[in-house]
Protein backbone atom coordinates (compact mmCIF):
# COMPACT_ATOMS: atom_id res chain seq x y z
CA UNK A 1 54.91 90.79 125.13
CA UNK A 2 56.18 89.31 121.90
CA UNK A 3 58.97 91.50 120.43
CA UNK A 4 59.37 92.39 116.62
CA UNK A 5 61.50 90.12 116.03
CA UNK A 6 59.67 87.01 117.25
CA UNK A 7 56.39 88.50 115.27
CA UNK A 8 58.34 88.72 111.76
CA UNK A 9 59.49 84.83 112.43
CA UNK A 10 55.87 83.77 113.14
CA UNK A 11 55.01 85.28 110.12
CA UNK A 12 58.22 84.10 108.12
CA UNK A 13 57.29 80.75 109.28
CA UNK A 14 53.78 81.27 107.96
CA UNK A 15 54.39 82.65 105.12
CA UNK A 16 57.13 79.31 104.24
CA UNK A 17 54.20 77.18 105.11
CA UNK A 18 51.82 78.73 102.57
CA UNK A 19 54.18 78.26 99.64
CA UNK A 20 54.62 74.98 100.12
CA UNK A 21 51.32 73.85 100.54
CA UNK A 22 49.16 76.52 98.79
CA UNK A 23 50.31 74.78 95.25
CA UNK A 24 49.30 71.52 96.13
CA UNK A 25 45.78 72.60 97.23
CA UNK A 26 45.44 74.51 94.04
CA UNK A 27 46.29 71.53 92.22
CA UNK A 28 43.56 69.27 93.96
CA UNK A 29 40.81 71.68 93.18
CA UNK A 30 41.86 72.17 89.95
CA UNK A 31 41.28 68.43 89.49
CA UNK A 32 38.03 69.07 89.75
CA UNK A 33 37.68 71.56 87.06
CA UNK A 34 35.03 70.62 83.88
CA UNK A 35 36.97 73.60 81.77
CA UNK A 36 40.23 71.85 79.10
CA UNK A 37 42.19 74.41 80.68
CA UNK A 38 44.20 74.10 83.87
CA UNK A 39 44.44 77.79 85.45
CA UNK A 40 40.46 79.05 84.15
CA UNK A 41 37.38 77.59 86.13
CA UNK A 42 34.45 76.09 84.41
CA UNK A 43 32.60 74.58 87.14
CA UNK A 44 32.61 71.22 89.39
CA UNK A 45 33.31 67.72 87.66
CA UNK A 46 34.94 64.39 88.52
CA UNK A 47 34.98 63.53 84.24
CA UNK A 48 38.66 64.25 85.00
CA UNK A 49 39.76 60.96 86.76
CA UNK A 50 37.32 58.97 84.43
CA UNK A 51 39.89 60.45 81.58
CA UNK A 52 43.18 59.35 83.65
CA UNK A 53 41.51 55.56 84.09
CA UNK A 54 41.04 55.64 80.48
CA UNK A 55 44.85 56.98 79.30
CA UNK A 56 46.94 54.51 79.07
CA UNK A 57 50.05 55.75 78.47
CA UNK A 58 49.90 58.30 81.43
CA UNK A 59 49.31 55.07 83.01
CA UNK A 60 51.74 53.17 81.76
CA UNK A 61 54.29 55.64 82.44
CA UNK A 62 52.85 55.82 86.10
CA UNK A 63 53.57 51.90 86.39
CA UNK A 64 57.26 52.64 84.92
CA UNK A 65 58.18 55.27 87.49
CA UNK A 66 56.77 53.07 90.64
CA UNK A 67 58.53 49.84 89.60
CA UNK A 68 62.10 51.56 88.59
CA UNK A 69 60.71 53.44 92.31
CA UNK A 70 60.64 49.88 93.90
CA UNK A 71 64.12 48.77 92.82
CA UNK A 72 66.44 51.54 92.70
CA UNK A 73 64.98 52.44 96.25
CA UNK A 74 65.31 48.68 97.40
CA UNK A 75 69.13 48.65 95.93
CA UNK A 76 70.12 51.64 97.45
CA UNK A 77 68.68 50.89 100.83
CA UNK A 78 70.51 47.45 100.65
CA UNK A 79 73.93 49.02 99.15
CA UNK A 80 73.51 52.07 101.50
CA UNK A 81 73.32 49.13 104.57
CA UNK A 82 76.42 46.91 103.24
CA UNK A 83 78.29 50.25 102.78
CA UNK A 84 77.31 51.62 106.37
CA UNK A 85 78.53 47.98 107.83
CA UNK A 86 82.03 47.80 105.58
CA UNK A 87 82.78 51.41 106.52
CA UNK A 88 82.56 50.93 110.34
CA UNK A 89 85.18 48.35 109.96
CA UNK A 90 87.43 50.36 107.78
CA UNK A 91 90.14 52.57 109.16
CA UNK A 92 89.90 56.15 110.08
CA UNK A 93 91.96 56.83 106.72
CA UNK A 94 90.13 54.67 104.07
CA UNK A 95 87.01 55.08 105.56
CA UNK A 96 87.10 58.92 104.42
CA UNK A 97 88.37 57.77 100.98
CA UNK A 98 85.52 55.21 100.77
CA UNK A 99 82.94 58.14 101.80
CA UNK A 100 84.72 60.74 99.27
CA UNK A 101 83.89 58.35 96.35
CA UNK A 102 80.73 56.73 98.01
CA UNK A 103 79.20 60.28 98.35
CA UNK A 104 80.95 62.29 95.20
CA UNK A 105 77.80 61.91 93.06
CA UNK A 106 76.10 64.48 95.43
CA UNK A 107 78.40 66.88 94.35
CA UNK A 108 78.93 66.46 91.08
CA UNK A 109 75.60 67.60 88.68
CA UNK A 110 73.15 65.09 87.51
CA UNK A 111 73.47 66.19 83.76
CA UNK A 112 76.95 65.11 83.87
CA UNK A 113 76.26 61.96 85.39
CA UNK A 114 73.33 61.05 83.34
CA UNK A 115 75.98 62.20 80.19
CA UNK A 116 78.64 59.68 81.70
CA UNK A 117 76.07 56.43 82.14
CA UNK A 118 74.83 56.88 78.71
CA UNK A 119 78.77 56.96 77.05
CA UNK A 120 79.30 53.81 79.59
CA UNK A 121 76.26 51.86 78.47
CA UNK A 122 76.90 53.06 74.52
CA UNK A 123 80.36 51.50 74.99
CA UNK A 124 79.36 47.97 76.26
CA UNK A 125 76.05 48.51 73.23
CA UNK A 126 73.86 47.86 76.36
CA UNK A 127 70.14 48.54 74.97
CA UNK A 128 68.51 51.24 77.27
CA UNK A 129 65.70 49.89 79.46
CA UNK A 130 64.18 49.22 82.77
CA UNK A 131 67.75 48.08 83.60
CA UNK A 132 69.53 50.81 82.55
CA UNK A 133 66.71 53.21 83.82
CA UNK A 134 67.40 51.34 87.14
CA UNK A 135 70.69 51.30 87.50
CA UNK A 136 70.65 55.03 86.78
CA UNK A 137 69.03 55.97 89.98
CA UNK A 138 70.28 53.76 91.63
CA UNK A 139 73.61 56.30 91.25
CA UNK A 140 71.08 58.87 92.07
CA UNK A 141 69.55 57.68 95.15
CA UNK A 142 72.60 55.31 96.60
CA UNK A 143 74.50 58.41 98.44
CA UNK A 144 70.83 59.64 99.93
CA UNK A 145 70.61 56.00 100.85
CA UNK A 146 74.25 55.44 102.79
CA UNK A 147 74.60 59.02 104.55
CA UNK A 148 70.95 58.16 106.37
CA UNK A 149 72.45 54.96 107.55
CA UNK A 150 75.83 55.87 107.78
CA UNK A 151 74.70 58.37 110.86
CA UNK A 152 72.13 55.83 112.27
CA UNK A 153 74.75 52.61 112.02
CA UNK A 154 77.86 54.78 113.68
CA UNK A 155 75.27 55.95 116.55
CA UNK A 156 75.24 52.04 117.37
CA UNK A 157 77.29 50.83 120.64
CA UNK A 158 79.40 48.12 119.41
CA UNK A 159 79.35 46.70 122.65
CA UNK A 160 75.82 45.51 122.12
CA UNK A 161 76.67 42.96 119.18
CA UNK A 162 79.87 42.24 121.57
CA UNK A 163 77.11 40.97 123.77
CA UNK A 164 75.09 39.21 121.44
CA UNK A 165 77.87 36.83 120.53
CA UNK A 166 79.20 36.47 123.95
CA UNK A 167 76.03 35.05 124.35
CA UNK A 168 75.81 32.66 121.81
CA UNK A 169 75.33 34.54 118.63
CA UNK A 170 77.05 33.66 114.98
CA UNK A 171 77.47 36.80 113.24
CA UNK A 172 74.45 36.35 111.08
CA UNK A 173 72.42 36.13 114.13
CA UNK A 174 73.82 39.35 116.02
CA UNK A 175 73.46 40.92 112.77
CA UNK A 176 69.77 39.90 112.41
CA UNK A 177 68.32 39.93 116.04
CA UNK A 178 70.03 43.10 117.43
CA UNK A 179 71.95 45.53 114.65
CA UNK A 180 68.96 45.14 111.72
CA UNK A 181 65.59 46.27 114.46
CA UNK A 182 67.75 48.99 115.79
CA UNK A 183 68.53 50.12 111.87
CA UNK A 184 64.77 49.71 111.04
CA UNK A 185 63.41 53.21 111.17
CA UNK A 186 67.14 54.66 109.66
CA UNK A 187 66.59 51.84 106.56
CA UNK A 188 62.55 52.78 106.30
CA UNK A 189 63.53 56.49 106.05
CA UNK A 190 66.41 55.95 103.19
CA UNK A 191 64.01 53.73 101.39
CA UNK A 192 61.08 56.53 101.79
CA UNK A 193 63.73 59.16 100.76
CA UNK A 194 65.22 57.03 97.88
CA UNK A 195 61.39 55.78 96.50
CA UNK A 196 60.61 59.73 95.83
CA UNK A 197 63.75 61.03 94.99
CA UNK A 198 63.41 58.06 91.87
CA UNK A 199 59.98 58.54 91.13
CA UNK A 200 60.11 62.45 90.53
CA UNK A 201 63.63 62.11 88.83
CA UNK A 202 63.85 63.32 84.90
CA UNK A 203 67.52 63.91 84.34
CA UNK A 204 68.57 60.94 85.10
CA UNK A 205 65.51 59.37 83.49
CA UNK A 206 66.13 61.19 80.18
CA UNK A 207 69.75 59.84 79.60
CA UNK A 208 68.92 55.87 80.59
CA UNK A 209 65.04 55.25 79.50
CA UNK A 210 64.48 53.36 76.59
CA UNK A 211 61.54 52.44 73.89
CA UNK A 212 58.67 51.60 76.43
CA UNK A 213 60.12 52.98 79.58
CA UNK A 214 58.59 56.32 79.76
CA UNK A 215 58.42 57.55 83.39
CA UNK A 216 55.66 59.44 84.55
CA UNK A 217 58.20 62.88 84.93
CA UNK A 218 58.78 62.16 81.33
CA UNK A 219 55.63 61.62 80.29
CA UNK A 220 53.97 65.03 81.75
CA UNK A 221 56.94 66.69 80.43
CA UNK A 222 56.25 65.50 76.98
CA UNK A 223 52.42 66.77 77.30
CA UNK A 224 53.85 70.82 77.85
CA UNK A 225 54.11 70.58 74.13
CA UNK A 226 50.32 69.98 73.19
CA UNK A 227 49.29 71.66 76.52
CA UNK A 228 48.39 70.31 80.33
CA UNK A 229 45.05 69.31 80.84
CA UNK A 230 43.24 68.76 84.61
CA UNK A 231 44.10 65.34 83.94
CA UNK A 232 47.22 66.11 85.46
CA UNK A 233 45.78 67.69 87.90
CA UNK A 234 43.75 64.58 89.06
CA UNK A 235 47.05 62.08 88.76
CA UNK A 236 48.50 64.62 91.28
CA UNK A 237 45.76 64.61 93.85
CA UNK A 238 45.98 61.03 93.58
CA UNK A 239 49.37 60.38 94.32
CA UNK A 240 48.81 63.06 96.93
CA UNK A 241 46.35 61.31 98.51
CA UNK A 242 49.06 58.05 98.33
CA UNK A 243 51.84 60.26 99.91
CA UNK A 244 49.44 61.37 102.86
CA UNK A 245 48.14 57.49 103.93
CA UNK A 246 51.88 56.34 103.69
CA UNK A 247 52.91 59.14 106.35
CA UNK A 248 49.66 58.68 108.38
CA UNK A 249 50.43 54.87 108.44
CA UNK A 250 53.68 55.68 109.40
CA UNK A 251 52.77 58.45 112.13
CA UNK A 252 50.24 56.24 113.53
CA UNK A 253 52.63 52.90 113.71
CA UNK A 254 54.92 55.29 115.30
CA UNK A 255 52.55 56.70 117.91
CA UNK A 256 51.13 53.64 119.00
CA UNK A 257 55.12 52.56 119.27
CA UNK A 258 55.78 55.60 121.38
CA UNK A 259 52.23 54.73 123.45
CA UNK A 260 53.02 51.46 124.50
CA UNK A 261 56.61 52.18 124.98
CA UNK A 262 55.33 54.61 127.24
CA UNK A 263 52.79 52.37 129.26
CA UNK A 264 55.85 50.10 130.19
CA UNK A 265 56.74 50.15 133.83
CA UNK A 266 59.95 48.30 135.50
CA UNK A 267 59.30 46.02 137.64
């Protein structure tokens, strides 16, 4: 028989597992909701994602947040992979002093970075823009980036790139045919991690966008003033919708990885 305890953990676990996903079903249906207001039900209507094709700027702003998405997320996955590689060649000693400063904006708040890039750019009269909107989260999402490959690249045995060039390899090669498709799932996770971290960030984005590079965070904020409209609501079940293909394709390339890795027999 279960005991107490094991009953108030199933429903714990439950309960966790409502709260995160009750929200986002309320918001889908709510997407399809003919009333102006949000939280009051009027009836069944798709009118809704007819008015987000039509609003440009939410659009606009939705373009913004996937391309500065794209490159801070590409940057840090690339940064996080040439910091992962330097490190395991440091010593013991400057490789913690390396990680202190490679990993110190996790610890220090965003408001005070985002404070500290704008003083930096003021001083060099950089204009804000898509660069300096990049280059912003790119100090957001870099330490997300090099701690997931950090742990994947130090689980490596260096004996197999030892073995690569022992049997003919240059360094580019090794690096190429045997250390990159054993990193592959570590660098598609920091680049997953990185691409959403970006694309739902507003400090950072408030302190480094410029005229014309609204993100979508921004944007919504902005729209509390005049009040939220099931417009919203419809962006959200869209990009819902985006989220859950991207982990089925995923899940699925995985499986059928695991499947045929599995129907594999020695001979």
């Amino acid at each position: 028989m279960k005991s107490a305890l094991d009953t108030v953990t199933a429903w714990l676990a439950r309960g966790v597992i409502a709260f995160l996903y009750v929200p986002i079903v309320v918001v889908v249906v709510l997407s399809f909701n003919d009333s102006d207001i949000t939280y009051k039900w009027a009836g069944f209507t798709t009118r809704w994602y007819g008015e987000l094709a039509r609003d440009t700027e939410l659009l606009d702003a939705l373009r913004v947040s996937a391309e500065v998405a794209l490159l801070s997320a590409t940057l840090a996955t690339g940064c996080g992979l040439l910091a992962a590689m330097g490190m395991a060649r440091l010593r013991p000693r400057w490789r913690a002093v390396f990680s202190g400063g490679l990993f110190l904006p996790l610890v220090i708040p965003e408001i005070v970075l985002g404070v500290a890039l704008l003083s930096v750019f003021g001083s060099l009269h950089a204009g804000l823009g898509l660069t300096t909107l990049v280059l912003g989260h790119l100090v957001v999402t870099l330490p997300y980036a090099a701690l997931i490959i950090l742990g994947a690249h130090g689980a490596l045995d260096p004996a197999l790139e030892e073995a690569a060039t022992d049997l003919g390899c240059n360094t580019w090669q090794a690096f190429r045919r045997v250390t990159l498709p054993l990193l592959r799932q570590a660098l598609l996770a920091a680049w997953l991690l990185c691409f959403t971290i970006s694309f739902g960030n507003i400090v950072m984005s408030t302190f480094t966008n410029g005229v014309g590079t609204t993100t979508l965070p921004l944007r919504v904020y902005s729209l509390l003033k005049v009040g939220l409209t099931p417009e919203i609501n419809a962006l959200g079940t869209l990009l819902v919708l985006f989220t859950f293909l991207i982990i089925l394709g995923v899940g699925l390339r995985q499986m059928r990885r695991v499947l045929l890795g599995g129907d594999r027999t020695p001979q």
